[in-house]
PDB file of N, CA and C in Angstrom:
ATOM      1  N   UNK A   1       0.847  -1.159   0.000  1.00  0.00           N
ATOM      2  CA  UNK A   1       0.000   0.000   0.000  1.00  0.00           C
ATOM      3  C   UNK A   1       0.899   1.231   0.000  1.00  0.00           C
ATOM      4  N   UNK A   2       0.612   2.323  -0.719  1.00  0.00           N
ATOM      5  CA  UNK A   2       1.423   3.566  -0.989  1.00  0.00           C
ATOM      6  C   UNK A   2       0.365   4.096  -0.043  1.00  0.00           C
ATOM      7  N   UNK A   3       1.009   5.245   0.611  1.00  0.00           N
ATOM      8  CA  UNK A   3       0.141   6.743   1.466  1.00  0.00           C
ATOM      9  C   UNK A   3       1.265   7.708   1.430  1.00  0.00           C
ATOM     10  N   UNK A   4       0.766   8.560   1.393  1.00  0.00           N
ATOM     11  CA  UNK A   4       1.440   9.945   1.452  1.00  0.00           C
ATOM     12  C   UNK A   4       2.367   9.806   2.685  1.00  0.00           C
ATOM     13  N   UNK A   5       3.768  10.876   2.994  1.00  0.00           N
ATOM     14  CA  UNK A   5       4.084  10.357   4.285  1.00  0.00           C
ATOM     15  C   UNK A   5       3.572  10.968   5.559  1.00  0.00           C
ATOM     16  N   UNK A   6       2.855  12.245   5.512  1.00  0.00           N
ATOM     17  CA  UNK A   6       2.043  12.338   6.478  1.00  0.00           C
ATOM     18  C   UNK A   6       1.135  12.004   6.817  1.00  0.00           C
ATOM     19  N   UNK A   7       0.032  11.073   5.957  1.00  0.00           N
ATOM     20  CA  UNK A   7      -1.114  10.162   6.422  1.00  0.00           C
ATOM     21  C   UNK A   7       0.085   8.716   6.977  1.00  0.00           C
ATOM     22  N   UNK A   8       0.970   8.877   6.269  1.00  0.00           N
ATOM     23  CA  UNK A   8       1.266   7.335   7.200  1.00  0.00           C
ATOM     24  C   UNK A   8       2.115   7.983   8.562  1.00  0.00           C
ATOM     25  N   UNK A   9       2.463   8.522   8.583  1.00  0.00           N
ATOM     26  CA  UNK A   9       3.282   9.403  10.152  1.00  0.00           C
ATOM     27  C   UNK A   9       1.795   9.150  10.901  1.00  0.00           C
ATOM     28  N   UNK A  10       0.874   9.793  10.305  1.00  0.00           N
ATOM     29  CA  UNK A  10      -0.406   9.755  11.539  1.00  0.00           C
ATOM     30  C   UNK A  10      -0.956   8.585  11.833  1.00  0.00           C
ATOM     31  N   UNK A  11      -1.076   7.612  10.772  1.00  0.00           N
ATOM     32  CA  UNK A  11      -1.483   6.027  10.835  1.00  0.00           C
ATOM     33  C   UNK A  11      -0.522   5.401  11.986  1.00  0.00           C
ATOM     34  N   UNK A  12       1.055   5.933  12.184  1.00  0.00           N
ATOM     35  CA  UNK A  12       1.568   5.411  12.688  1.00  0.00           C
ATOM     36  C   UNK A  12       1.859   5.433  14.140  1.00  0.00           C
ATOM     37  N   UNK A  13       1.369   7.313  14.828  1.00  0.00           N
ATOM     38  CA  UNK A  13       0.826   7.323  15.627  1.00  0.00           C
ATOM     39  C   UNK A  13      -0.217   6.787  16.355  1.00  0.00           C
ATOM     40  N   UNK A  14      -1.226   7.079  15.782  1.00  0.00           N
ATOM     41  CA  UNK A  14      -2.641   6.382  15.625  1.00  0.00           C
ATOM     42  C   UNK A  14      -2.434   5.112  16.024  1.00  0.00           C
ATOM     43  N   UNK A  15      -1.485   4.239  15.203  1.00  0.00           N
ATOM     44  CA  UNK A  15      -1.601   2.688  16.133  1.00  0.00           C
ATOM     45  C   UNK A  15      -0.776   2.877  17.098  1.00  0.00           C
ATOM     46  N   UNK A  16      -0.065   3.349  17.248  1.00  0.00           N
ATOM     47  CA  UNK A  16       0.752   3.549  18.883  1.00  0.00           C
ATOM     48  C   UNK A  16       0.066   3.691  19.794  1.00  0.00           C
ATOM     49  N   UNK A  17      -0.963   5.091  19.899  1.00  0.00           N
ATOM     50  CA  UNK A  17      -1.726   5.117  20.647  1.00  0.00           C
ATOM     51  C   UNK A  17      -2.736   4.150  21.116  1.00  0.00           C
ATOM     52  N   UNK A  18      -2.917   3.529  19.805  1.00  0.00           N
ATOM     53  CA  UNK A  18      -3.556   2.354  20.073  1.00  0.00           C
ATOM     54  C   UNK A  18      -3.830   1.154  20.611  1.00  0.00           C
ATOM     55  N   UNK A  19      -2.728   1.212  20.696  1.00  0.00           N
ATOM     56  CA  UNK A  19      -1.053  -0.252  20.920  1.00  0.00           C
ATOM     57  C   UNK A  19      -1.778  -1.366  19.625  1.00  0.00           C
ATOM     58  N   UNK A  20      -1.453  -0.611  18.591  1.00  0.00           N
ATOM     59  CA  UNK A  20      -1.895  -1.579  17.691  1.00  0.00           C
ATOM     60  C   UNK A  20      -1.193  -1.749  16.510  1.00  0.00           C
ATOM     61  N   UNK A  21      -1.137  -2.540  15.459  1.00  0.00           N
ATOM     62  CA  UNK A  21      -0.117  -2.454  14.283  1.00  0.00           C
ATOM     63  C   UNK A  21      -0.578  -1.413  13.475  1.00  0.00           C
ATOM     64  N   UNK A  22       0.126  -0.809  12.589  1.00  0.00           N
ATOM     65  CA  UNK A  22      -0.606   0.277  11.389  1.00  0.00           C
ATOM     66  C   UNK A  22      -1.580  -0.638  10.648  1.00  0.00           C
ATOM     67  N   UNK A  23      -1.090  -1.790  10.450  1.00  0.00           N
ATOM     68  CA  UNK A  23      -2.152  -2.858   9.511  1.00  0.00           C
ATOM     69  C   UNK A  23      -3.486  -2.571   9.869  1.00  0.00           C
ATOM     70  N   UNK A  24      -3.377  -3.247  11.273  1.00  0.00           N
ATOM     71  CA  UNK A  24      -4.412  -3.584  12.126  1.00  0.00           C
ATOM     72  C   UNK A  24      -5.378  -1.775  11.979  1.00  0.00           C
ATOM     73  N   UNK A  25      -4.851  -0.950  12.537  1.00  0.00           N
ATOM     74  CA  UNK A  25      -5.563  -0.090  12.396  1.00  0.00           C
ATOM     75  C   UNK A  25      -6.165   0.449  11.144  1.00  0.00           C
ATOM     76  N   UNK A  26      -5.250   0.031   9.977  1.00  0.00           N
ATOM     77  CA  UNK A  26      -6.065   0.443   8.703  1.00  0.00           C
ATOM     78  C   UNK A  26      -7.485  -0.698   8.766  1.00  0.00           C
ATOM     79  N   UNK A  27      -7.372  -1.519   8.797  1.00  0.00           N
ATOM     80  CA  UNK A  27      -8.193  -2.406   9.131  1.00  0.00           C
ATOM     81  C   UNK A  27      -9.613  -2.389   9.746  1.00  0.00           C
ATOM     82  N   UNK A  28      -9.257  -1.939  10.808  1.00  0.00           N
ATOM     83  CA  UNK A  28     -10.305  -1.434  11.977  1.00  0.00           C
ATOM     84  C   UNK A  28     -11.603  -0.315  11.480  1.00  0.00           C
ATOM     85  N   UNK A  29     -10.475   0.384  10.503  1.00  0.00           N
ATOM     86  CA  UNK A  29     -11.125   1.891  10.334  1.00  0.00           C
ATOM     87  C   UNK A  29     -11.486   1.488   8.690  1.00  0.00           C
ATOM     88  N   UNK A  30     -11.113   0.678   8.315  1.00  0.00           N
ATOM     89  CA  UNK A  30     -12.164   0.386   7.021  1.00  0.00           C
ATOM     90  C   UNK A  30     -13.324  -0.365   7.137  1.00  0.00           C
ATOM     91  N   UNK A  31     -13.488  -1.578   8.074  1.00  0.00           N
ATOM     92  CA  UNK A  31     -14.177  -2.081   8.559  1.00  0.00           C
ATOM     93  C   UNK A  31     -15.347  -1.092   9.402  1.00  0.00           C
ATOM     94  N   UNK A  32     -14.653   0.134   9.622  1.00  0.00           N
ATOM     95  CA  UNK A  32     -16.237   1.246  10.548  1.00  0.00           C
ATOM     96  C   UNK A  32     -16.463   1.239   9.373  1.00  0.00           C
ATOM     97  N   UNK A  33     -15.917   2.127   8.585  1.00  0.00           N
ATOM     98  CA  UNK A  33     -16.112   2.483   6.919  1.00  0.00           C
ATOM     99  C   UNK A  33     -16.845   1.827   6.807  1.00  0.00           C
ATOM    100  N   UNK A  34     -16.811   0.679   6.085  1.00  0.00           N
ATOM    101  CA  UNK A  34     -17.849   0.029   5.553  1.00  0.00           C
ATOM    102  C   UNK A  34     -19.016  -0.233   6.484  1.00  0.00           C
ATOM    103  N   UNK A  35     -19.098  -0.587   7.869  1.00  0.00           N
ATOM    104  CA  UNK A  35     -20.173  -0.734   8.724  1.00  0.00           C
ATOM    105  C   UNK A  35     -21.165   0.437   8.407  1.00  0.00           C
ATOM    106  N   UNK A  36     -20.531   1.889   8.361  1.00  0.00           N
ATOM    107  CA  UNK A  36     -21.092   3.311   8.372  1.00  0.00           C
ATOM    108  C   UNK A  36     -22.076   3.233   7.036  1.00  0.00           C
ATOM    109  N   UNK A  37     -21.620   2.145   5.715  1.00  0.00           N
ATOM    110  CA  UNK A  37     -21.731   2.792   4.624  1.00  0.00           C
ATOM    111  C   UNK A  37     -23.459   1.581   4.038  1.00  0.00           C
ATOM    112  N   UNK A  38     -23.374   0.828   5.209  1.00  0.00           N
ATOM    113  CA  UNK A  38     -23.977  -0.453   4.766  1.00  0.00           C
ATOM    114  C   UNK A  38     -25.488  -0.166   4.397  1.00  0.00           C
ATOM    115  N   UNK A  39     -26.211   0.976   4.939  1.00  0.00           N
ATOM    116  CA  UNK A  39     -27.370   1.488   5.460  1.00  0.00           C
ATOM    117  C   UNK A  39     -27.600   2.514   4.241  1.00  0.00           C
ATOM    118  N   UNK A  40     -26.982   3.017   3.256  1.00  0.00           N
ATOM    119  CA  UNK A  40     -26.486   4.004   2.650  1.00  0.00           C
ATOM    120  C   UNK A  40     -27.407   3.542   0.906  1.00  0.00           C
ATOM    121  N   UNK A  41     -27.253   2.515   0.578  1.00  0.00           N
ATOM    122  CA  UNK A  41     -28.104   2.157  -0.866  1.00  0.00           C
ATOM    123  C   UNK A  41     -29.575   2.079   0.084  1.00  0.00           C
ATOM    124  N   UNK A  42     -30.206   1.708   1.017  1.00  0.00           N
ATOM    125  CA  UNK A  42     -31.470   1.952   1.179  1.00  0.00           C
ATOM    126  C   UNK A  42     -31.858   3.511   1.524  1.00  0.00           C
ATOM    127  N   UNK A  43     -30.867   4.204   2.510  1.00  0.00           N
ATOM    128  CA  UNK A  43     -31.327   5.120   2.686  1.00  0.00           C
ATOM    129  C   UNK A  43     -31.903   6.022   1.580  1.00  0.00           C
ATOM    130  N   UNK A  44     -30.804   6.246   0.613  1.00  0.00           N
ATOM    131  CA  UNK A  44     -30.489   6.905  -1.269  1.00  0.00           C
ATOM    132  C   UNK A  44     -31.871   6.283  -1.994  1.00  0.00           C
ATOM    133  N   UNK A  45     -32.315   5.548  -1.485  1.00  0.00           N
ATOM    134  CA  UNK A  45     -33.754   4.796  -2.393  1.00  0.00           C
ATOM    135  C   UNK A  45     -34.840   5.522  -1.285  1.00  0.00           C
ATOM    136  N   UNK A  46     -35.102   5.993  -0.472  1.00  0.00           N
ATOM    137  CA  UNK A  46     -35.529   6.465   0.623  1.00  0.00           C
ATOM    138  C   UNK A  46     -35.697   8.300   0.272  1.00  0.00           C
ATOM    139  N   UNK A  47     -34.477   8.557   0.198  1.00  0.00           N
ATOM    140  CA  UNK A  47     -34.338  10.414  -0.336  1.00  0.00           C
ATOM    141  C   UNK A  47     -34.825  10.402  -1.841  1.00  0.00           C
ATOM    142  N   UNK A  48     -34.716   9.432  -2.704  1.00  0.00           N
ATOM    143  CA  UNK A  48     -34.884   9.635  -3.933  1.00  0.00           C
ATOM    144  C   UNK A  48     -36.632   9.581  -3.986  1.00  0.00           C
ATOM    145  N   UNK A  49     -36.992   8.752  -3.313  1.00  0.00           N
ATOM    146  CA  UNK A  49     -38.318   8.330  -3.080  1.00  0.00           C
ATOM    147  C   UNK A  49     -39.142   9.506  -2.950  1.00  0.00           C
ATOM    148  N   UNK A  50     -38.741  10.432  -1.713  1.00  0.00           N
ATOM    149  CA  UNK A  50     -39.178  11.541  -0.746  1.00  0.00           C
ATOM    150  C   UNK A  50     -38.800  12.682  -1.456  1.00  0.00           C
ATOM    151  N   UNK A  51     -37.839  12.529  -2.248  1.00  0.00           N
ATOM    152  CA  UNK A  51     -37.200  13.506  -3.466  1.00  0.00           C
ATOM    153  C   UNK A  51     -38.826  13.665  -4.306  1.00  0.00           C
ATOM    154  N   UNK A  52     -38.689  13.229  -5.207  1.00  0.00           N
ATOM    155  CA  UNK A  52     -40.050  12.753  -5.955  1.00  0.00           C
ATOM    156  C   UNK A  52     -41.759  13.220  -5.191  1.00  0.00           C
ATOM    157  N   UNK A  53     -41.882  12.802  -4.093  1.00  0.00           N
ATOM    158  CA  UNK A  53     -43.142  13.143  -3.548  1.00  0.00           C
ATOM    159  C   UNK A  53     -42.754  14.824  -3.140  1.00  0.00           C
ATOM    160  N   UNK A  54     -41.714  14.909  -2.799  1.00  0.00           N
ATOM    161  CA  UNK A  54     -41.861  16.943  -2.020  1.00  0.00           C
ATOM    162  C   UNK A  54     -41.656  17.983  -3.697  1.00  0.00           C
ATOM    163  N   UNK A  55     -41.242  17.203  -4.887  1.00  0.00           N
ATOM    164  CA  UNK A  55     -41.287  18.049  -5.971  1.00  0.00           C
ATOM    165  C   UNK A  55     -42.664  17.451  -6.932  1.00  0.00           C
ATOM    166  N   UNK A  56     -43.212  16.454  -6.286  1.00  0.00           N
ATOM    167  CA  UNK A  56     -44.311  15.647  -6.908  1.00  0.00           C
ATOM    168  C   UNK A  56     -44.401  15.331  -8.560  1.00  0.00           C
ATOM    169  N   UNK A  57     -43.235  14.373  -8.223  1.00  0.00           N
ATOM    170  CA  UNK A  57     -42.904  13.447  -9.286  1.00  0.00           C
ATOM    171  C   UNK A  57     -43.272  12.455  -9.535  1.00  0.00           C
ATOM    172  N   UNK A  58     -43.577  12.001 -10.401  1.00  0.00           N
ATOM    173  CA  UNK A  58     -44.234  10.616 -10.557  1.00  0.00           C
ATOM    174  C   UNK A  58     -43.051   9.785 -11.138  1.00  0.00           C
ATOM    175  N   UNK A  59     -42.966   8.492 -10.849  1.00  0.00           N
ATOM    176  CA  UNK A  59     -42.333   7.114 -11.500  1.00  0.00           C
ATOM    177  C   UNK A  59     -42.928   6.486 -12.345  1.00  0.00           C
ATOM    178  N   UNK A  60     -44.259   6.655 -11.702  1.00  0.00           N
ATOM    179  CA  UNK A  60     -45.518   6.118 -13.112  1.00  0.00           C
ATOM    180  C   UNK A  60     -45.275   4.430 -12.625  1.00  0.00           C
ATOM    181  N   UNK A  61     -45.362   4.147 -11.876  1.00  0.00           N
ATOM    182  CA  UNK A  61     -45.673   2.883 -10.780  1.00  0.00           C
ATOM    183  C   UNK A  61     -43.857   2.168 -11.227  1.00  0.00           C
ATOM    184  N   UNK A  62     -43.001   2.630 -11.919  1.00  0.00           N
ATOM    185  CA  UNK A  62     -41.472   1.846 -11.507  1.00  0.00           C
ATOM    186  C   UNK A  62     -41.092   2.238  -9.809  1.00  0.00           C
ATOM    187  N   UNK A  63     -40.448   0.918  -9.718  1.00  0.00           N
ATOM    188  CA  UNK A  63     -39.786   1.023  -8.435  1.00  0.00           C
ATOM    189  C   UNK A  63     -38.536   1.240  -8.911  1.00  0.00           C
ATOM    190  N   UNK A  64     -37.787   2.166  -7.773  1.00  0.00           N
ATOM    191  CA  UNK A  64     -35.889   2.486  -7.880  1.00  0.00           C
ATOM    192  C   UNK A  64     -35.659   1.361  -8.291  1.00  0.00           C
ATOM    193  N   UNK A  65     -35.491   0.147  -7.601  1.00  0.00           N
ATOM    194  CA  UNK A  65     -34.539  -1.086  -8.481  1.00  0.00           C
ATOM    195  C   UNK A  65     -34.742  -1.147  -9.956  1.00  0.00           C
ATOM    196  N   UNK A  66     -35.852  -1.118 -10.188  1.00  0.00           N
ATOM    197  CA  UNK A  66     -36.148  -1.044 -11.963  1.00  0.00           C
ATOM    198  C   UNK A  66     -35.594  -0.160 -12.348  1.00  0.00           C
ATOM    199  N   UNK A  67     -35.436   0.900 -12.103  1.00  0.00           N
ATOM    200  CA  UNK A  67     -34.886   2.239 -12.777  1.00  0.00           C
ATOM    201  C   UNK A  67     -32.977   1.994 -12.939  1.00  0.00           C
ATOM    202  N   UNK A  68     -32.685   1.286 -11.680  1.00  0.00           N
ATOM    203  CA  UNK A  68     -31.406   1.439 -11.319  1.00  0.00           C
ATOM    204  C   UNK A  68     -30.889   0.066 -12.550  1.00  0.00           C
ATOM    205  N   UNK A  69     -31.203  -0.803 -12.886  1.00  0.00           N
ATOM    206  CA  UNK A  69     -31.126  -2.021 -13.237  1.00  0.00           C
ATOM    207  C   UNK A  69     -31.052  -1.434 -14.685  1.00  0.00           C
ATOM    208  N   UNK A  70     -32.594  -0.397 -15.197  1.00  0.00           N
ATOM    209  CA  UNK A  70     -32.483  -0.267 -16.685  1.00  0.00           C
ATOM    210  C   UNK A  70     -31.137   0.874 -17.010  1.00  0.00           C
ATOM    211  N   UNK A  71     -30.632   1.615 -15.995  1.00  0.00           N
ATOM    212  CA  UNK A  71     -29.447   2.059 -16.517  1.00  0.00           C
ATOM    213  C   UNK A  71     -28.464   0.959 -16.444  1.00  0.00           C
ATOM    214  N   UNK A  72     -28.133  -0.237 -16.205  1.00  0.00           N
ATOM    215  CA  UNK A  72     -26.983  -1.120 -16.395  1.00  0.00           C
ATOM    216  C   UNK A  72     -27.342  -1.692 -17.842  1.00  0.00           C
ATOM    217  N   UNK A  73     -28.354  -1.685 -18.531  1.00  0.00           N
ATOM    218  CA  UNK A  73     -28.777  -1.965 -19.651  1.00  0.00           C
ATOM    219  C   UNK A  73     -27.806  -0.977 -21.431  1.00  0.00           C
TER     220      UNK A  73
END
């Protein structure tokens, strides 16, 4: 893995403080990352949804997955 050398100076603090390896802590903190991010495709189907009803838009009865699916088309 390449990092700049002041993100890795701080990574390297960071696990000190930690008492942990730099690995380990990249680790840790991608793993929140992704925990944080898991909730994030329903929510976005949720605002898009609520998007639509407060400018009163119609889909014309498609659901987001249909929509999202015919752009991979």
């Amino acid at each position: 893995m390449t990092l700049e050398e002041d993100v890795a100076q701080w990574a390297r603090i960071e696990a000190a403080r930690r008492d942990t390896s730099v690995s380990r802590l990249l680790g840790e903190l991608l793993k929140e990352r992704m925990s944080t991010h898991r909730g994030s495709a329903a929510d976005a189907a949720d605002r898009l949804v609520n998007f639509g009803k407060r400018h009163k838009l119609s889909l014309r009865g498609l659901k987001i997955k249909d929509l999202i699916n015919e752009g991979r088309r």
